[in-house]
N, C-alpha and C. Protein backbone atom coordinates (compact mmCIF):
# COMPACT_ATOMS: atom_id res chain seq x y z
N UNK A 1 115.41 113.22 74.47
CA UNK A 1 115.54 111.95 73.81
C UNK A 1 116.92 111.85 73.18
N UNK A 2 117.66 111.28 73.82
CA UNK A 2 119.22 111.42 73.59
C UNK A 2 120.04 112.61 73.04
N UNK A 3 119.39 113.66 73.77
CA UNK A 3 119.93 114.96 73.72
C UNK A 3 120.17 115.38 72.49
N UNK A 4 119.72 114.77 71.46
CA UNK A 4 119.34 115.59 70.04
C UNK A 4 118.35 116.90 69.75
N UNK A 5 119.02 117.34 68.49
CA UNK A 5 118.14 118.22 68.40
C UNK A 5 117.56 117.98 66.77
N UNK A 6 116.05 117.98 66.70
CA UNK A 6 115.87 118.04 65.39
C UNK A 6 115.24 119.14 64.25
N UNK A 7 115.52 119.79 63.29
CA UNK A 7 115.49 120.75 62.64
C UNK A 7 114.70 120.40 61.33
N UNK A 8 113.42 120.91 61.44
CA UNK A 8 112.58 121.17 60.12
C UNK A 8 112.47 121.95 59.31
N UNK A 9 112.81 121.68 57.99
CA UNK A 9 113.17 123.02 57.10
C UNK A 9 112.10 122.85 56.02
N UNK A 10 111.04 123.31 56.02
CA UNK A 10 109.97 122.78 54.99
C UNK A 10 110.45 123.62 53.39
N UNK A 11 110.43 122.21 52.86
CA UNK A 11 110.65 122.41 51.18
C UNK A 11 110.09 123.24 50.12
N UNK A 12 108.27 123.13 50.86
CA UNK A 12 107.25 123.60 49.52
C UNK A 12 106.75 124.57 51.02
N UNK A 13 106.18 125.73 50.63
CA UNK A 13 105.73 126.82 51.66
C UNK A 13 103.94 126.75 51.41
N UNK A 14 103.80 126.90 52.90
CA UNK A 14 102.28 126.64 52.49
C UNK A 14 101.52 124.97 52.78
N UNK A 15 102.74 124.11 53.30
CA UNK A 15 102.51 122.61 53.39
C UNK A 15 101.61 122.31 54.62
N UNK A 16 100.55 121.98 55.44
CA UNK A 16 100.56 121.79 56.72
C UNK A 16 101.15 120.01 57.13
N UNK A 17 101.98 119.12 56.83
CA UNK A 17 102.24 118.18 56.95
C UNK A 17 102.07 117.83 58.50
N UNK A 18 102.43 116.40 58.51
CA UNK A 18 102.18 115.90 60.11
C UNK A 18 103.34 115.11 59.93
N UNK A 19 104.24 114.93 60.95
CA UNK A 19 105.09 114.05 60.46
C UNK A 19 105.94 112.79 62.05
N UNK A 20 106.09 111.65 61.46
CA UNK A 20 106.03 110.70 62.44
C UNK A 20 107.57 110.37 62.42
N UNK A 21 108.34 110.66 63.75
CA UNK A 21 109.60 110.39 63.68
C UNK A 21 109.84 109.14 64.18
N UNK A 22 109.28 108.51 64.52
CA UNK A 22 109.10 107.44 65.01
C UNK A 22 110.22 106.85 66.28
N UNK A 23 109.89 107.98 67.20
CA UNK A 23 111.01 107.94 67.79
C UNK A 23 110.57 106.57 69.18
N UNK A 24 111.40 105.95 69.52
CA UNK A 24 111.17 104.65 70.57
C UNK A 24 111.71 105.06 72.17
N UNK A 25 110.63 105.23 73.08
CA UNK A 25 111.04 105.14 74.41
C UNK A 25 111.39 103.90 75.17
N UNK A 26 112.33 103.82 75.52
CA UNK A 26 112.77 102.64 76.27
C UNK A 26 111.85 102.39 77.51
N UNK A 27 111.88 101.34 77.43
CA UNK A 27 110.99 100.57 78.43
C UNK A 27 111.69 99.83 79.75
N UNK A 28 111.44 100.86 80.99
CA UNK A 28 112.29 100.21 81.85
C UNK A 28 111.65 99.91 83.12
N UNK A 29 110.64 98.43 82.99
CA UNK A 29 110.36 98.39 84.11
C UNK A 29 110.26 97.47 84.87
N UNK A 30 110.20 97.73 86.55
CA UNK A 30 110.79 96.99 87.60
C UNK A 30 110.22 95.62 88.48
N UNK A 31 111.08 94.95 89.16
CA UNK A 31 110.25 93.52 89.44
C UNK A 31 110.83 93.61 90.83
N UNK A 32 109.91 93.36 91.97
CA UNK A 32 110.07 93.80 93.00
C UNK A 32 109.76 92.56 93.53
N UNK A 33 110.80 91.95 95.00
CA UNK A 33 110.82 90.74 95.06
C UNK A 33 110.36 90.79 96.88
N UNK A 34 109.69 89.52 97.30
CA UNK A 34 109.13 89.40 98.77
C UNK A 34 109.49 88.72 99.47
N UNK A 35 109.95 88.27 100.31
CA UNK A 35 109.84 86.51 101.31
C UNK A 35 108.92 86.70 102.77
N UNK A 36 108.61 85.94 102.86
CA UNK A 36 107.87 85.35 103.80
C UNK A 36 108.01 83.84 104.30
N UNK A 37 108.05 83.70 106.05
CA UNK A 37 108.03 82.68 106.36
C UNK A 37 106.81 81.89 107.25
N UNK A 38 106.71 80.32 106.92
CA UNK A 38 105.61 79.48 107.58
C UNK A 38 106.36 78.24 108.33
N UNK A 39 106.00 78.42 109.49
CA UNK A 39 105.40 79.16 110.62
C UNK A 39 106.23 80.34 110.88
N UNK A 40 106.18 81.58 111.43
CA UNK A 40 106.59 82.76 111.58
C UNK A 40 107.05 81.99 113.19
N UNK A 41 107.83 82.89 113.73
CA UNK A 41 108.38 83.81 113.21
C UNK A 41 110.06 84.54 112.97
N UNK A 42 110.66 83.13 113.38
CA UNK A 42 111.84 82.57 112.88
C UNK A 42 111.96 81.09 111.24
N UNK A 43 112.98 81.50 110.65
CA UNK A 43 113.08 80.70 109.44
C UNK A 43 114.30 79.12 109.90
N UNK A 44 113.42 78.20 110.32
CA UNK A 44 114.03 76.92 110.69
C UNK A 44 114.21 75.87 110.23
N UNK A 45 114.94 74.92 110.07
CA UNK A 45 114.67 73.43 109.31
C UNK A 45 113.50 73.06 109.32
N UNK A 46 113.09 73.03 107.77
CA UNK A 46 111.73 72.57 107.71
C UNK A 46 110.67 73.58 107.35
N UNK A 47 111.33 74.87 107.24
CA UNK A 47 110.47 76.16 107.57
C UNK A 47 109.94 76.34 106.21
N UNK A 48 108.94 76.20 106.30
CA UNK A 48 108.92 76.90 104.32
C UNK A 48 108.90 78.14 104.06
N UNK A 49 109.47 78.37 103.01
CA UNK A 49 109.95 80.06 102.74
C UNK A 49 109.23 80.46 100.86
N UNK A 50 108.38 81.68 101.37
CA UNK A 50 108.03 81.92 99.95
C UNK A 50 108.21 83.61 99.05
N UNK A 51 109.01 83.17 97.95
CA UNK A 51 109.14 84.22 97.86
C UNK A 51 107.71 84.78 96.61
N UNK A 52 107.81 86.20 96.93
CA UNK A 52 106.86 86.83 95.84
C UNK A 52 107.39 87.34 94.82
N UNK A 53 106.74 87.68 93.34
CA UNK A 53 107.64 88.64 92.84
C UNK A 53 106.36 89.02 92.06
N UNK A 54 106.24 90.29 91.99
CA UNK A 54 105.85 91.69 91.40
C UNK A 54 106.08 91.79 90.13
N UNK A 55 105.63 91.57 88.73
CA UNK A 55 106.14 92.63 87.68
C UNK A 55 105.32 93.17 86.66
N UNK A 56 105.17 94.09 86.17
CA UNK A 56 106.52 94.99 86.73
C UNK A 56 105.53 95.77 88.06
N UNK A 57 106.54 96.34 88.87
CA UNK A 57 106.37 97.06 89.83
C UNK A 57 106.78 98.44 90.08
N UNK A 58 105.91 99.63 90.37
CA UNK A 58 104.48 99.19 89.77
C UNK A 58 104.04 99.75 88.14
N UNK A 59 102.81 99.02 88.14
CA UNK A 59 102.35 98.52 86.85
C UNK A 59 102.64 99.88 86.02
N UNK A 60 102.90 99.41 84.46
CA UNK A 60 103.25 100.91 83.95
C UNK A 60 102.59 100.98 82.39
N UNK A 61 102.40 102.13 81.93
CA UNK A 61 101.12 101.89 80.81
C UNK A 61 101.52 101.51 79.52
N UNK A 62 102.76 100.37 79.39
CA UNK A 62 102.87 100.13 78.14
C UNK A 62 102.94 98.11 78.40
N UNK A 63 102.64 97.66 77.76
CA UNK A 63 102.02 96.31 77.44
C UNK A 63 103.53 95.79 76.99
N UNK A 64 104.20 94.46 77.89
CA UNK A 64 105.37 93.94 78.10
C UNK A 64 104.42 92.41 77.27
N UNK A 65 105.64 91.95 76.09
CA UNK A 65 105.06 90.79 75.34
C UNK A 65 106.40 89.84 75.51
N UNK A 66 106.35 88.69 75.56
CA UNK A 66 106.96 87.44 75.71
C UNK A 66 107.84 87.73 77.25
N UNK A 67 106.85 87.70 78.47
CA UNK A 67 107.92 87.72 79.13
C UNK A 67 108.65 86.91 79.83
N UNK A 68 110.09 87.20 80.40
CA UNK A 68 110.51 85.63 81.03
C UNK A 68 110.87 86.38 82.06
N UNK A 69 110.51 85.71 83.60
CA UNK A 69 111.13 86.12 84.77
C UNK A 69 112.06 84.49 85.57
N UNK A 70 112.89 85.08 85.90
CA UNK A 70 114.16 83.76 86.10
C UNK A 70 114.32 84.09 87.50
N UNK A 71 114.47 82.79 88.47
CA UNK A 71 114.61 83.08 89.55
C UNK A 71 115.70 81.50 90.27
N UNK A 72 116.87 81.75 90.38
CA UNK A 72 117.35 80.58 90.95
C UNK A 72 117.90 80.37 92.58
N UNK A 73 117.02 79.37 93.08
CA UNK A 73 116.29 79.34 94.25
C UNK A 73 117.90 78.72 94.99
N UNK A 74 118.33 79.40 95.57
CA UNK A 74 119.30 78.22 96.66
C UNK A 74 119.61 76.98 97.17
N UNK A 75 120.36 76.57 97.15
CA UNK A 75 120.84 75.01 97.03
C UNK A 75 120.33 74.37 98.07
N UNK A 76 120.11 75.43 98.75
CA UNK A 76 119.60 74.85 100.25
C UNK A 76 118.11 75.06 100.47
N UNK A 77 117.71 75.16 99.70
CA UNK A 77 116.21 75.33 99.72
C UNK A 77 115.50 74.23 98.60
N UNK A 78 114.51 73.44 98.95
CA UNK A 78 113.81 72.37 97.71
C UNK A 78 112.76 73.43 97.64
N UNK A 79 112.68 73.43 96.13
CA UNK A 79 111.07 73.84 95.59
C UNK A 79 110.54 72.60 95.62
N UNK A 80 109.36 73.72 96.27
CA UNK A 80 107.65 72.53 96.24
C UNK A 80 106.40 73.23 95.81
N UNK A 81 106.34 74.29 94.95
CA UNK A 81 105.77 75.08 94.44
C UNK A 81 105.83 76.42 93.79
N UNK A 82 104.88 76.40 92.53
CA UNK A 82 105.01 78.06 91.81
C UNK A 82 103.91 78.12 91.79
N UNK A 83 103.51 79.31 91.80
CA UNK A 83 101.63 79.84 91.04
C UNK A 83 102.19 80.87 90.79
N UNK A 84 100.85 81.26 89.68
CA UNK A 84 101.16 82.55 88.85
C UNK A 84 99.93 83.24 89.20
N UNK A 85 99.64 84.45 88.88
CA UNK A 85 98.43 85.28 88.49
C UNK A 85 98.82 86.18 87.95
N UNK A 86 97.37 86.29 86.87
CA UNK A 86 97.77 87.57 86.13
C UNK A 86 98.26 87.22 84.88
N UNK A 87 99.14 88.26 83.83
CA UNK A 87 99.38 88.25 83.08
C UNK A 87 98.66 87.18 82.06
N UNK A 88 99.35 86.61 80.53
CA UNK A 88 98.77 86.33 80.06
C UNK A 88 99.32 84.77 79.46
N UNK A 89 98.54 83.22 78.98
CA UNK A 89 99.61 82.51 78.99
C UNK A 89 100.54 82.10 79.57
N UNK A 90 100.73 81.99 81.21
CA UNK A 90 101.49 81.71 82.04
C UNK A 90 101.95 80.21 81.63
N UNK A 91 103.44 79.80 81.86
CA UNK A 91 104.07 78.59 81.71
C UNK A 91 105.06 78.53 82.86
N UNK A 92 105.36 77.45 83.35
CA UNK A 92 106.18 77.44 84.66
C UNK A 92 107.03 76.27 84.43
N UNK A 93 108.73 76.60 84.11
CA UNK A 93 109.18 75.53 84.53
C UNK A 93 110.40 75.46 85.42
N UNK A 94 110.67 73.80 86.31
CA UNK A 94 111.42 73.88 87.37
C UNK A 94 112.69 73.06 86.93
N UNK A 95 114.03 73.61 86.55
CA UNK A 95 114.92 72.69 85.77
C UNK A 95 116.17 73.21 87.03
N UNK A 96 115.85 71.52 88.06
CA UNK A 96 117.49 71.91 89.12
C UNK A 96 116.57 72.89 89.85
N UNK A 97 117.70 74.06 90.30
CA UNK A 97 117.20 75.35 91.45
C UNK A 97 116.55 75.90 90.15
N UNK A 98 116.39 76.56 89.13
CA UNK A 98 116.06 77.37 88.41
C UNK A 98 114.49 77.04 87.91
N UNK A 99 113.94 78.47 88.33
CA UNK A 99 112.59 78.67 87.96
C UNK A 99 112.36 79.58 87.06
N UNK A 100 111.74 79.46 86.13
CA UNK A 100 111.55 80.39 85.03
C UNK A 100 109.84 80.09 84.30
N UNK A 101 109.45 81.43 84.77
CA UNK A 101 108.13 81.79 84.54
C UNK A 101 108.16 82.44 83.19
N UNK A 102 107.36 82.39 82.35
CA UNK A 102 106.93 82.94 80.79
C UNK A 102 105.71 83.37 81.04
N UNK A 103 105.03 84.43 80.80
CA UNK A 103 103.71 84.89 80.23
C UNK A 103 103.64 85.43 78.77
N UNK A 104 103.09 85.63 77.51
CA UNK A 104 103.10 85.83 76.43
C UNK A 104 102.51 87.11 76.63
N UNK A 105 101.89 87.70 77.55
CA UNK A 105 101.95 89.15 77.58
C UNK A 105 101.30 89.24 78.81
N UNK A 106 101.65 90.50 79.27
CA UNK A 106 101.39 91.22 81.02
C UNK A 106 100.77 92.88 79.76
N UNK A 107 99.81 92.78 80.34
CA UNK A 107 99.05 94.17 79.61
C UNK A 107 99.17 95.47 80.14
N UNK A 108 99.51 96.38 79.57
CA UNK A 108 99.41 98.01 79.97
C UNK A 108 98.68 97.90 81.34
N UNK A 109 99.19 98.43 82.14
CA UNK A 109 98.52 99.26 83.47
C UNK A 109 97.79 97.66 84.50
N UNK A 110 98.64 97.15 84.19
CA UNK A 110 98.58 95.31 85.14
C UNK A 110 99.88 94.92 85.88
N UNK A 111 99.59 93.85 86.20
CA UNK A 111 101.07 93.08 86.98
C UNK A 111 100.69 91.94 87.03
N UNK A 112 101.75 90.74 87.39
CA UNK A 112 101.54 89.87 87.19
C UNK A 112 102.14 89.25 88.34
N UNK A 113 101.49 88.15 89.16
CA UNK A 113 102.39 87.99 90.54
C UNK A 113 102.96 86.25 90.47
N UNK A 114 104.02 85.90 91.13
CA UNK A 114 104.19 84.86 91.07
C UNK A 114 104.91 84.85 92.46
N UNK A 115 104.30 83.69 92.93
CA UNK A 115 104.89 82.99 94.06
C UNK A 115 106.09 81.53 94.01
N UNK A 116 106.89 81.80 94.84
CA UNK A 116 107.70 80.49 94.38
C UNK A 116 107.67 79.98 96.15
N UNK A 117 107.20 78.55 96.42
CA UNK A 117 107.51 78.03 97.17
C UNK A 117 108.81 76.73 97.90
N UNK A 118 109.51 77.02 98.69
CA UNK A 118 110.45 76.28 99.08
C UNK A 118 110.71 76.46 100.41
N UNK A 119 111.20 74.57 100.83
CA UNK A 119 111.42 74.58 102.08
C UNK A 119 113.36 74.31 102.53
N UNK A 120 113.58 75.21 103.57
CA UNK A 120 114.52 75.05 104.11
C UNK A 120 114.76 73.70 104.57
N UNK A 121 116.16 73.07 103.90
CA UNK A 121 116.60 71.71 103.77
C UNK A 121 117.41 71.30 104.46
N UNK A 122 117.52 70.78 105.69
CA UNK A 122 119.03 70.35 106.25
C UNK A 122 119.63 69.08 105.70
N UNK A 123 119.62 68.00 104.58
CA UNK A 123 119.73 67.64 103.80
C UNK A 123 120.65 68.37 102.80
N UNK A 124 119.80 69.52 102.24
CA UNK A 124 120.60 70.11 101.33
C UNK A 124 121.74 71.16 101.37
N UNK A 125 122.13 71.15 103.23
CA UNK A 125 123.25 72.15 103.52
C UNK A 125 122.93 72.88 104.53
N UNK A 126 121.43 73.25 104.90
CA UNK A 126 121.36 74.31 105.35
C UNK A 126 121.18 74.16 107.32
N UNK A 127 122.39 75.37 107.73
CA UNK A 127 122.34 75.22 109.32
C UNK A 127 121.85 76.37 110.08
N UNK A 128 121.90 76.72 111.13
CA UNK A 128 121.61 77.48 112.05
C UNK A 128 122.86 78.48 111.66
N UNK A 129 122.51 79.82 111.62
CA UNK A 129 123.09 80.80 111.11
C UNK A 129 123.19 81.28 109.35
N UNK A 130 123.10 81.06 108.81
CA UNK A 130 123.31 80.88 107.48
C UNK A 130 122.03 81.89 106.82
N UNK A 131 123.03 82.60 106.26
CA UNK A 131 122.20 83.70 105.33
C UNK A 131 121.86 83.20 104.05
N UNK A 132 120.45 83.27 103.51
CA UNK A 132 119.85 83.27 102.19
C UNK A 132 119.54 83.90 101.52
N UNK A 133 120.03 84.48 100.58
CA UNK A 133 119.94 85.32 99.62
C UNK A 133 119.28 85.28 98.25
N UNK A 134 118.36 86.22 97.74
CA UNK A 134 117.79 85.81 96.34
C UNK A 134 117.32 86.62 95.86
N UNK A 135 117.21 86.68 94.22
CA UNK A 135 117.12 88.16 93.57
C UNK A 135 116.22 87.19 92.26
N UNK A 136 115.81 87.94 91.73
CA UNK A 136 114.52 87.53 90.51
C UNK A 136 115.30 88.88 89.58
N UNK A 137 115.14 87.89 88.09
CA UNK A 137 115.33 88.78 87.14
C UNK A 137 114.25 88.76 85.61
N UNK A 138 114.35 90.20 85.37
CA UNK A 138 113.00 90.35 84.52
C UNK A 138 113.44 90.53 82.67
N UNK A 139 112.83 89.75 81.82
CA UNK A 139 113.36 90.24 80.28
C UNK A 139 112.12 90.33 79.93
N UNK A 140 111.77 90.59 78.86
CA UNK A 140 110.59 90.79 77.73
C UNK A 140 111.01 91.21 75.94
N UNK A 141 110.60 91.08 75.05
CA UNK A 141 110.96 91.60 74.14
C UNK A 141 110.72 92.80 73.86
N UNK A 142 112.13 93.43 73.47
CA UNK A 142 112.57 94.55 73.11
C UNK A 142 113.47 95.09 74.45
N UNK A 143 113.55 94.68 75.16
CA UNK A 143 114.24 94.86 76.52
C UNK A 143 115.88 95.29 75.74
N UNK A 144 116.26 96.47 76.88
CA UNK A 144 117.75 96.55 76.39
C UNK A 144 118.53 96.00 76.72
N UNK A 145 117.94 95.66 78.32
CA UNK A 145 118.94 94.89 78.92
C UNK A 145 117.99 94.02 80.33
N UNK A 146 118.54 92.98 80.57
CA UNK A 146 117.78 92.24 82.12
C UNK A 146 117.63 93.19 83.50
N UNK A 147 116.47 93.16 83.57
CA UNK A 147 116.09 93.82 85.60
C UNK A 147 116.08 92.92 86.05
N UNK A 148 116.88 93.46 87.20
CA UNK A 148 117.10 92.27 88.23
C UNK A 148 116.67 93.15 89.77
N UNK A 149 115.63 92.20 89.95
CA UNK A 149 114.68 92.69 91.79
C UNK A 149 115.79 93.40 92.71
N UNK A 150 115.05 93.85 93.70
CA UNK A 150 115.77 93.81 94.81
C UNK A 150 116.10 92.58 95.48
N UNK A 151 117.51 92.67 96.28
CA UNK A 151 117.83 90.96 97.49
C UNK A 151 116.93 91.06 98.16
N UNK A 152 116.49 89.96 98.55
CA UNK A 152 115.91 89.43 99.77
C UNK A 152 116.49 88.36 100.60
N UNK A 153 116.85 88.42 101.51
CA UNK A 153 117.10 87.60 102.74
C UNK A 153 116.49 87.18 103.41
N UNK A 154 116.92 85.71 104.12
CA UNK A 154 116.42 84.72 104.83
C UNK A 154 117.66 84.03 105.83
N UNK A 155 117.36 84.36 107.01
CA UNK A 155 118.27 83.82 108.23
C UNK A 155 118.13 82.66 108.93
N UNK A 156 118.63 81.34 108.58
CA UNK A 156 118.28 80.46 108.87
C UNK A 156 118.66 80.32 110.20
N UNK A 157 117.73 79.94 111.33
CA UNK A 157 118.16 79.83 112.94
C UNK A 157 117.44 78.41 113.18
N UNK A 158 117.78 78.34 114.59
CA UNK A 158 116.84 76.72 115.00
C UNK A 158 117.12 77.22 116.74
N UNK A 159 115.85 76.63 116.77
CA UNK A 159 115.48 76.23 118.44
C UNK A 159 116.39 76.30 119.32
N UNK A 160 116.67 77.09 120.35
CA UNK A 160 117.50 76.51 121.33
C UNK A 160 117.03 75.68 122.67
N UNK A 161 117.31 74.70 122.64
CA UNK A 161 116.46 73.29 123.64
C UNK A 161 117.51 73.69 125.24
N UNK A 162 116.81 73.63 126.42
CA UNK A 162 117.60 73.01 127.42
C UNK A 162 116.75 72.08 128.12
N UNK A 163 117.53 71.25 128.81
CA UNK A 163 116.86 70.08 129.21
C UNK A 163 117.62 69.94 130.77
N UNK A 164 116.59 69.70 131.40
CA UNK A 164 117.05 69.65 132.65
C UNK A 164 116.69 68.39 133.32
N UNK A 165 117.54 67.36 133.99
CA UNK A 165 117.07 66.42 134.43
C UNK A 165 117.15 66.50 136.10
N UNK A 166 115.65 65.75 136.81
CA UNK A 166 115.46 65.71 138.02
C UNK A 166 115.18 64.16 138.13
N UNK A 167 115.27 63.77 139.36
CA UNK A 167 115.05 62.88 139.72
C UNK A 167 114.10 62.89 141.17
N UNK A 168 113.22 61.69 141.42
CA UNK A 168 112.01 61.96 142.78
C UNK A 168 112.15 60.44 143.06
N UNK A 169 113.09 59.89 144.12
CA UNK A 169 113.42 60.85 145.38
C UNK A 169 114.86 61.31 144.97
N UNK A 170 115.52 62.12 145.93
CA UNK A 170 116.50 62.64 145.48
C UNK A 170 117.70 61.98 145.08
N UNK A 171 118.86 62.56 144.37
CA UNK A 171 120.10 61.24 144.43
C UNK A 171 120.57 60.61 145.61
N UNK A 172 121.19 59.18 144.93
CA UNK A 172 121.46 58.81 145.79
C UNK A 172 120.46 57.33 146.21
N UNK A 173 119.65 57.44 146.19
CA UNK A 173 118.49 56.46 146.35
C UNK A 173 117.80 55.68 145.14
N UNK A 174 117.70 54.54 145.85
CA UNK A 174 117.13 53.26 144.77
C UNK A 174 116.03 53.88 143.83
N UNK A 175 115.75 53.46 143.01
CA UNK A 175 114.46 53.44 142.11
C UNK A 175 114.17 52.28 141.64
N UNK A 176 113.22 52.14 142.49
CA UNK A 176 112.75 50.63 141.85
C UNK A 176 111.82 50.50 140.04
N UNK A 177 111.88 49.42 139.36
CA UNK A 177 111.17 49.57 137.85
C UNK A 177 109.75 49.05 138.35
């Protein structure tokens, strides 16, 4: 515990005391992020894309109070949905790309899952080739500092069409309407 050392020198001989140093373990734990696409099994205009997120991941035995998980969704993607499960007090709000989930507590040895739904926009930028990228980040009180998920990626592609035209009878010849 920060490489200290501590030294008890008892005063009165004969004492059996108990004594509480009250020492604080940091709390460091992780939010693990998912995507998935509908219809599989390419991500296309129109495609809806959802990501998951985990926290903490996995569950760990000390009880996380006020938490906020922040997630800002790509320009090229519209949200059209959040759900939560789990934890405690869930609040969801959608301000612009930015989603930010609150629970007032996720309990010892639990998790709490949240889904964020959005569809790939060609409207909002997005073409054939184009990488999507997105990371979820985790606070709570007493936190030392923000977790931030693993990336997840999303490859936006589209259809390749060929079209072949015939004609009956062959060229060259009338077609009547």
């Amino acid at each position: 515990l920060g490489g200290g050392v501590v030294v008890l020198t008892p005063q009165i001989a004969g004492n059996n005391y108990t004594f509480d140093f009250g020492f604080i373990i940091p709390i460091l734990p992780s939010i693990v992020k998912g995507v998935s696409i509908a219809p599989p099994p390419t991500a296309t205009l129109g495609t809806t894309v959802t990501y998951s997120i985990s926290v903490p991941n996995p569950a760990i035995t000390r009880t996380l109070d006020n938490v906020v998980v922040s997630d800002t969704i790509d320009a090229r993607l519209r949200v059209v949905g959040v759900n939560t499960a789990g934890g405690l007090a869930p609040t969801v709000s959608i301000t612009g790309q930015l989603v930010e989930v609150r629970f007032g507590r996720i309990n010892a040895d639990s998790q709490a899952l949240i889904t964020i739904s959005a569809i790939i926009s060609d409207p909002l930028g997005a073409a054939a080739g184009d990488i999507i990228t997105n990371t979820a980040s985790l606070t709570f009180s007493g936190a030392s500092a923000i977790t931030s998920s693993n990336v997840v990626t999303t490859t936006v592609s589209e259809p390749t069409l060929d079209l072949t035209k015939r004609s009956n009878p062959a060229s060259g010849s009338t077609v009547a309407a």
